[in-house]
C-alpha atoms as a PDB file:
ATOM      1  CA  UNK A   1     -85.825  -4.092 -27.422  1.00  0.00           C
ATOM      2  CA  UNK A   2     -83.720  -7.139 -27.214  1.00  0.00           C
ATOM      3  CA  UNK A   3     -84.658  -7.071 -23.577  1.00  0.00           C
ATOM      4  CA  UNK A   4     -88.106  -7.391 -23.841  1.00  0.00           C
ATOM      5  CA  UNK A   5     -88.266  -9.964 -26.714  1.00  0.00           C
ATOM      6  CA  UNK A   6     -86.065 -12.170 -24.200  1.00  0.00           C
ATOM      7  CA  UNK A   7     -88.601 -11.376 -20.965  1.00  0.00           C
ATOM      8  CA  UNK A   8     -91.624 -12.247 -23.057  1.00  0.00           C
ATOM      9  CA  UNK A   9     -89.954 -15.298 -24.456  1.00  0.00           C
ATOM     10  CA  UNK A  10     -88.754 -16.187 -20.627  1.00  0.00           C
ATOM     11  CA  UNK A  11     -92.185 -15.663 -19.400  1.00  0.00           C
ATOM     12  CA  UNK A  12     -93.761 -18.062 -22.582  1.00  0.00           C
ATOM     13  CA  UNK A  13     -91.790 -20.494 -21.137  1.00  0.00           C
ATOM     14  CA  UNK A  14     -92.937 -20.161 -17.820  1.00  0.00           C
ATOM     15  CA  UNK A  15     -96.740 -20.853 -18.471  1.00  0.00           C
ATOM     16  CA  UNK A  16     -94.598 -23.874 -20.319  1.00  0.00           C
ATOM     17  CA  UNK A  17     -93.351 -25.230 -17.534  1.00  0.00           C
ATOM     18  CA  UNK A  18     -96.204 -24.610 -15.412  1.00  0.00           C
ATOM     19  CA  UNK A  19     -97.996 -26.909 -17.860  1.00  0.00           C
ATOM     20  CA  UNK A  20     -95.625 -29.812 -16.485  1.00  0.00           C
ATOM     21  CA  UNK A  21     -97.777 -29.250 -13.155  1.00  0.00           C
ATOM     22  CA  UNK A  22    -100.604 -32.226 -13.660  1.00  0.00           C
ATOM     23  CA  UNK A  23    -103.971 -31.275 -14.406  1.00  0.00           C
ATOM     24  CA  UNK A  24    -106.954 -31.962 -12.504  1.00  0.00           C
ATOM     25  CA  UNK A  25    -110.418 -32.384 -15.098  1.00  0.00           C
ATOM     26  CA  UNK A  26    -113.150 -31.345 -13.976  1.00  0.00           C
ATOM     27  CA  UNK A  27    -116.400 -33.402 -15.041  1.00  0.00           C
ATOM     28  CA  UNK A  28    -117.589 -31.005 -17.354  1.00  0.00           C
ATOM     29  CA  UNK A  29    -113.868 -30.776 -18.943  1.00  0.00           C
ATOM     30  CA  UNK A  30    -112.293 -27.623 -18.025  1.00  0.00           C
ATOM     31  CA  UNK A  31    -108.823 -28.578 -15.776  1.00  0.00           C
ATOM     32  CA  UNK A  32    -107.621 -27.552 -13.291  1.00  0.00           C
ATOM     33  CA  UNK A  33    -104.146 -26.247 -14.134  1.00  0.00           C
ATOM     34  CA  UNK A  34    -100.752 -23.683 -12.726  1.00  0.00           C
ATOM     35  CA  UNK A  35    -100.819 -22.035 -15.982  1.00  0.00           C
ATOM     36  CA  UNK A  36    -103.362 -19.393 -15.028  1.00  0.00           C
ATOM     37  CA  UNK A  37    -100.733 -18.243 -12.020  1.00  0.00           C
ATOM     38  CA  UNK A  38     -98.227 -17.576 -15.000  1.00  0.00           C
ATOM     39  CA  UNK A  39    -100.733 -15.406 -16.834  1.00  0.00           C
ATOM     40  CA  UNK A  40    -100.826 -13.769 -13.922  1.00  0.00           C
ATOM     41  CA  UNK A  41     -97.042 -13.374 -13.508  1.00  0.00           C
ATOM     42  CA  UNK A  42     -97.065 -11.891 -16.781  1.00  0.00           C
ATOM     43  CA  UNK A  43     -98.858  -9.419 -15.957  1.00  0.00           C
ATOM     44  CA  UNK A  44     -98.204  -8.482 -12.533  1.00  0.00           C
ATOM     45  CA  UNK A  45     -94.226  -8.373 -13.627  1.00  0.00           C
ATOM     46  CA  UNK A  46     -93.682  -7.915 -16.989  1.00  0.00           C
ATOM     47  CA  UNK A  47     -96.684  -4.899 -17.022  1.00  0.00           C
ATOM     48  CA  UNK A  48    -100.029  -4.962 -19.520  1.00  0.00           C
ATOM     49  CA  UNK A  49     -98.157  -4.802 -22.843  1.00  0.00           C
ATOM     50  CA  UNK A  50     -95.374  -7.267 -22.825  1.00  0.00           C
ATOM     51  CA  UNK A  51     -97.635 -10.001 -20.128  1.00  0.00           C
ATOM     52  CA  UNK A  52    -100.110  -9.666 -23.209  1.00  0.00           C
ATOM     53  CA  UNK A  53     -97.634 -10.289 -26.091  1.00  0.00           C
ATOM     54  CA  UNK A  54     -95.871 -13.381 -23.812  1.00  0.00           C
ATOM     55  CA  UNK A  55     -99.216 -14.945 -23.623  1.00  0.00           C
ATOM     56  CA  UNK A  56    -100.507 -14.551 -27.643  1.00  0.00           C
ATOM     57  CA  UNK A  57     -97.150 -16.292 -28.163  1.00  0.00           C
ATOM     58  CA  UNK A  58     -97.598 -18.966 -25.780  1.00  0.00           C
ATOM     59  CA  UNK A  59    -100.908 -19.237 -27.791  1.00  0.00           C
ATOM     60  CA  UNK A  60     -99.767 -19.310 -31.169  1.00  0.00           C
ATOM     61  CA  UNK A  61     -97.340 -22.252 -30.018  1.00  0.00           C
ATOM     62  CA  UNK A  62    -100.304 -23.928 -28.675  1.00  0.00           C
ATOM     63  CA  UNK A  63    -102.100 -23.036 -32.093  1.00  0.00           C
ATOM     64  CA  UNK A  64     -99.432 -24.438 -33.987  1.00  0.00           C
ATOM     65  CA  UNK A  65     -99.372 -28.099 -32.490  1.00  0.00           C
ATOM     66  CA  UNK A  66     -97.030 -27.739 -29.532  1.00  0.00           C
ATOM     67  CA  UNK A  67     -98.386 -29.673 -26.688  1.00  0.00           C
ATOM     68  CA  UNK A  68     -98.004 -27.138 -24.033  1.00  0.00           C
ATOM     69  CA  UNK A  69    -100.614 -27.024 -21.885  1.00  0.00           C
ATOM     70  CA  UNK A  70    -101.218 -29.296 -19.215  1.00  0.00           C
ATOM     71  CA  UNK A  71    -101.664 -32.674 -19.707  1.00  0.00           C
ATOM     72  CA  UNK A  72     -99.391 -32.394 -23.234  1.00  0.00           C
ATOM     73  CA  UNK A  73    -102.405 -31.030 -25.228  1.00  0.00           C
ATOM     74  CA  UNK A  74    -101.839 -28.516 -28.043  1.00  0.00           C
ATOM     75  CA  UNK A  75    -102.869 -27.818 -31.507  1.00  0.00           C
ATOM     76  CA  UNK A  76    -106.322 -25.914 -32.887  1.00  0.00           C
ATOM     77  CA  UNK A  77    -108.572 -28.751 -31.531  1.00  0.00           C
ATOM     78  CA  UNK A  78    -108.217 -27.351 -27.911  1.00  0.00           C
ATOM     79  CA  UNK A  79    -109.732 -23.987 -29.101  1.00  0.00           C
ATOM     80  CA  UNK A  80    -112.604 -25.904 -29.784  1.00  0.00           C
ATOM     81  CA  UNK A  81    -113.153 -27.585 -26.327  1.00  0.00           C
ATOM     82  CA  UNK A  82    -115.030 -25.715 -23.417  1.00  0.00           C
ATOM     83  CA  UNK A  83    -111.524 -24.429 -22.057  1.00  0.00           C
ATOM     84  CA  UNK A  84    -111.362 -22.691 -25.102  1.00  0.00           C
ATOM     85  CA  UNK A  85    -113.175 -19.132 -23.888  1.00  0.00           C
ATOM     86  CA  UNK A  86    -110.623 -19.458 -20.530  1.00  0.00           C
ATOM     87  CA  UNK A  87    -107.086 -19.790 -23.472  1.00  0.00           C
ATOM     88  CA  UNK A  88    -108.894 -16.553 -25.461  1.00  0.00           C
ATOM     89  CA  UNK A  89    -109.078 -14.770 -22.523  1.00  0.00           C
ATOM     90  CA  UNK A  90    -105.465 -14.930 -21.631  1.00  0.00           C
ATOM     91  CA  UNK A  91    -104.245 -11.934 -22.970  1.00  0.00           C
ATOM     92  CA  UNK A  92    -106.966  -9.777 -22.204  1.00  0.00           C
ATOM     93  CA  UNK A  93    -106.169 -11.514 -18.122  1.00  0.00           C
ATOM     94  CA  UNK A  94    -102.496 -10.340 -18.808  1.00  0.00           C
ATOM     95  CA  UNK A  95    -103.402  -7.120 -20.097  1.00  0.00           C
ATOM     96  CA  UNK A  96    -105.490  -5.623 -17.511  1.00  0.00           C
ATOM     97  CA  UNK A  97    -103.658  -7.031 -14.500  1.00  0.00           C
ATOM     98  CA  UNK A  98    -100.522  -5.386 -15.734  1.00  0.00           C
ATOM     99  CA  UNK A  99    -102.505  -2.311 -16.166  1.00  0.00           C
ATOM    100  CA  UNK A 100    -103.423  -2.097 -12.995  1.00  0.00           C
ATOM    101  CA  UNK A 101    -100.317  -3.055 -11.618  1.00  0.00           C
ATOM    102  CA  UNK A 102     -98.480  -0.574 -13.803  1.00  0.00           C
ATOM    103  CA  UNK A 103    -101.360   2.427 -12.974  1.00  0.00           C
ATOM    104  CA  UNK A 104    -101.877   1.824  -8.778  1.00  0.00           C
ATOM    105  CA  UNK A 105     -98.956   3.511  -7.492  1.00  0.00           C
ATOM    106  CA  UNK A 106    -100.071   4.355  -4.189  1.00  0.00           C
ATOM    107  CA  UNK A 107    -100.264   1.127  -2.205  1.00  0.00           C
ATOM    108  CA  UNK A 108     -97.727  -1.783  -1.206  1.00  0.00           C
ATOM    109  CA  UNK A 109     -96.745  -4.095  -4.069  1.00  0.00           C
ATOM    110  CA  UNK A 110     -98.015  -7.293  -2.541  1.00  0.00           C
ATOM    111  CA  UNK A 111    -101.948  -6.093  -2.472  1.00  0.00           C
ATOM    112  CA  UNK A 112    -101.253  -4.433  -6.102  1.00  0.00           C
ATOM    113  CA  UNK A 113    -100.444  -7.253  -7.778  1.00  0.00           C
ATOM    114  CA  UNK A 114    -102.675  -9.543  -5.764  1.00  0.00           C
ATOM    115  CA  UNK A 115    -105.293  -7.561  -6.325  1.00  0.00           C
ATOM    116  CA  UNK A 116    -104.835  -6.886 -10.149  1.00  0.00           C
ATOM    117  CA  UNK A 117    -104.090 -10.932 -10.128  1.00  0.00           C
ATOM    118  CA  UNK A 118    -107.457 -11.283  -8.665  1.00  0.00           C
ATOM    119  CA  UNK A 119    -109.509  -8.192 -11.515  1.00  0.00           C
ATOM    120  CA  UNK A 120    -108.024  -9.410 -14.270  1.00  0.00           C
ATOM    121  CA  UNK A 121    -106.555 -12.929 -13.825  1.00  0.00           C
ATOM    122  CA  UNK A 122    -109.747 -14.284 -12.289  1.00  0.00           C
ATOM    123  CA  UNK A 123    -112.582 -11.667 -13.300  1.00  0.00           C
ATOM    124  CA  UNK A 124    -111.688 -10.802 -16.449  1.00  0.00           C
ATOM    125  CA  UNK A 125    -110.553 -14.816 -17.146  1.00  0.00           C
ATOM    126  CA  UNK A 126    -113.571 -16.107 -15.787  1.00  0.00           C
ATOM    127  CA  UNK A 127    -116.291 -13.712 -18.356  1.00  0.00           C
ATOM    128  CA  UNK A 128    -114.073 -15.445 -21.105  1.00  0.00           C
ATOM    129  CA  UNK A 129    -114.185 -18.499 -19.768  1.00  0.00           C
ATOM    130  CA  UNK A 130    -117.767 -18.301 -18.430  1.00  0.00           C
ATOM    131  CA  UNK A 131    -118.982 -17.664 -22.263  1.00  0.00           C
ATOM    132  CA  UNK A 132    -116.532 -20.209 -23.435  1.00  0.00           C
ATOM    133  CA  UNK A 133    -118.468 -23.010 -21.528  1.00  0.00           C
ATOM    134  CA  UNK A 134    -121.821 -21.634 -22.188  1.00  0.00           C
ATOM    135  CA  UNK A 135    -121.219 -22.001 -25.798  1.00  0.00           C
ATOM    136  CA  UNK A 136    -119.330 -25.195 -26.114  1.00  0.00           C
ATOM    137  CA  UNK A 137    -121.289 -27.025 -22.948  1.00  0.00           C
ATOM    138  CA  UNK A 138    -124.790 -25.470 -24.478  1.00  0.00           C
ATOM    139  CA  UNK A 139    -125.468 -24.148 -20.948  1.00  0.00           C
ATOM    140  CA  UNK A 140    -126.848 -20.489 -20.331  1.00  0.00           C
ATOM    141  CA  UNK A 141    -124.570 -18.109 -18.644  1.00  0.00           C
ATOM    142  CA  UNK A 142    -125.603 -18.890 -15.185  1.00  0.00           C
ATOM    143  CA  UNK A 143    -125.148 -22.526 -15.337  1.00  0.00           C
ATOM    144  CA  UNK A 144    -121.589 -21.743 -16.898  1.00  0.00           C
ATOM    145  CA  UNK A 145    -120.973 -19.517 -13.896  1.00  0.00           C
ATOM    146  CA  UNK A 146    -122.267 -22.016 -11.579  1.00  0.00           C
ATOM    147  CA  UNK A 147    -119.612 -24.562 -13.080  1.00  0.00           C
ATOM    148  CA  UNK A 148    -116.479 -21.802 -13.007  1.00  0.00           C
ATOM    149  CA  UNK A 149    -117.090 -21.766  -9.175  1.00  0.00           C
ATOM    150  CA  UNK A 150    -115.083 -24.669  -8.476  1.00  0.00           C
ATOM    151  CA  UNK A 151    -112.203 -23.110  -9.652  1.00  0.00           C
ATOM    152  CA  UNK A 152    -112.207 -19.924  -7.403  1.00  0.00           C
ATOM    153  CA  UNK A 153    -110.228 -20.760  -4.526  1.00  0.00           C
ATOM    154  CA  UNK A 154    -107.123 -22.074  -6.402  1.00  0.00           C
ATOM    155  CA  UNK A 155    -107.318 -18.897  -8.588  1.00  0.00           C
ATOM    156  CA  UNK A 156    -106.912 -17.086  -5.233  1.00  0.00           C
ATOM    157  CA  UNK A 157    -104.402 -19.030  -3.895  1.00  0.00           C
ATOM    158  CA  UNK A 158    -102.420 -18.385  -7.334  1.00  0.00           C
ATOM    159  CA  UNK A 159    -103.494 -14.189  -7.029  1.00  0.00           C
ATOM    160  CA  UNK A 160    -101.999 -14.371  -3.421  1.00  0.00           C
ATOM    161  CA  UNK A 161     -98.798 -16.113  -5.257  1.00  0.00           C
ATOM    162  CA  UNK A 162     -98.458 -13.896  -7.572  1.00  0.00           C
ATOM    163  CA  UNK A 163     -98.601 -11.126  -4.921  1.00  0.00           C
ATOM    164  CA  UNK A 164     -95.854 -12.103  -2.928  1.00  0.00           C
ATOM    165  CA  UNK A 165     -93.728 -12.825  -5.743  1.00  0.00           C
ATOM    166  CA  UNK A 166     -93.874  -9.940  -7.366  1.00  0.00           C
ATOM    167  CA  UNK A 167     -93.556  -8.230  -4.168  1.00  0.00           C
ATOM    168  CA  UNK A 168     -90.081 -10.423  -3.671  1.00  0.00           C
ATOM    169  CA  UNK A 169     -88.705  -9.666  -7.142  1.00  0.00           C
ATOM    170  CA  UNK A 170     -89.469  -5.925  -6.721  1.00  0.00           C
ATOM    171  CA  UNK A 171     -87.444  -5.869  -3.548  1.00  0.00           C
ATOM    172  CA  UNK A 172     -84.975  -8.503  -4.757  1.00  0.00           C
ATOM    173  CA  UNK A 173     -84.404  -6.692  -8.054  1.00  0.00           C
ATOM    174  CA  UNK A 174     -86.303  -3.877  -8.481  1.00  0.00           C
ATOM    175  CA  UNK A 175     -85.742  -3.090 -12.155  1.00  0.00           C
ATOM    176  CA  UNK A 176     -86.387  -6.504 -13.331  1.00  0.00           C
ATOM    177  CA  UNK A 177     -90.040  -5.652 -12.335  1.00  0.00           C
ATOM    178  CA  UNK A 178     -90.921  -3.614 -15.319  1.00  0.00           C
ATOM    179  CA  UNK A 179     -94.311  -3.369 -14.671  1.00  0.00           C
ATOM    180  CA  UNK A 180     -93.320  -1.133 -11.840  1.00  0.00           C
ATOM    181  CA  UNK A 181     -90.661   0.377 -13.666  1.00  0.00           C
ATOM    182  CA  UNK A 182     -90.799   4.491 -14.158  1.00  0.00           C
END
């Protein structure tokens, strides 16, 4: 127990310190940011369960005031901006990319978690994200996808980081990997 209040703690602080990364803003306000590849961490290592609780905390320090994204921002205001439908969907990225991670047994660790990076921290982000713009921007859903393009080939390069590194820490320390754990 004490174990995993520490990981999901450890792993809050990670999408933290990601947020030190600078931001890039797009014109229609959504940056550009390394704290997506941490959602994905959280999933990929810590499995569906605890990547989803170290996320909602993140979150509710975010809620609270503490300006931890990128670019120092914080408090309720940013759940009110169009990035807000791409910070709800956080969890629910978390979730289902430790899921698979923790379910597909049968191939190499590196194209797992890649591939779960790339189902739930970029598909499953982007529908949240994609009908967080529409409403906030007043765009339909297809300009709103139109806009999220920009962002896939970063969110790739992060899936493919979050690949190898979990494929590192698995062979590195193999129990710390408790997404993978039996």
């Amino acid at each position: 127990m004490e174990k995993n209040v520490a990981l999901i703690a450890l792993f809050t602080a990670l999408i933290a310190a990601l947020g030190l990364i600078p931001k890039i803003t797009l014109g229609f306000g959504v940056p550009i940011t390394a704290q997506s590849l941490g959602v994905m961490l959280c999933g990929t290592i810590l499995g569906a369960r605890r990547g989803a609780l170290s996320v909602l905390l993140f979150l509710l320090l975010v809620a609270i005031g503490l300006p931890l994204l990128s670019g120092g921002r914080g408090g309720l205001g940013v759940f009110a901006t169009p990035s807000a439908g791409f910070l709800i969907g956080w969890p629910a990225a978390a979730f289902v990319t430790g899921w698979i991670v923790e379910r597909w047994r049968g191939a190499p660790v590196t194209l797992v978690a890649g591939l779960a990076a790339v189902i739930g921290g970029i598909g499953v982000l982007y529908a949240f994200g994609i009908v967080g713009m529409s409403i906030m921007l007043d765009k339909t859903l297809v300009e709103a996808a139109a806009l999220v393009t920009a962002f896939i080939p970063g969110d790739l390069l992060k899936a493919a980081i979050a690949g190898m590194l979990t494929s590192a820490l698995v062979r590195a320390r193999p129990s710390s990997v408790l997404s993978r754990a039996t």
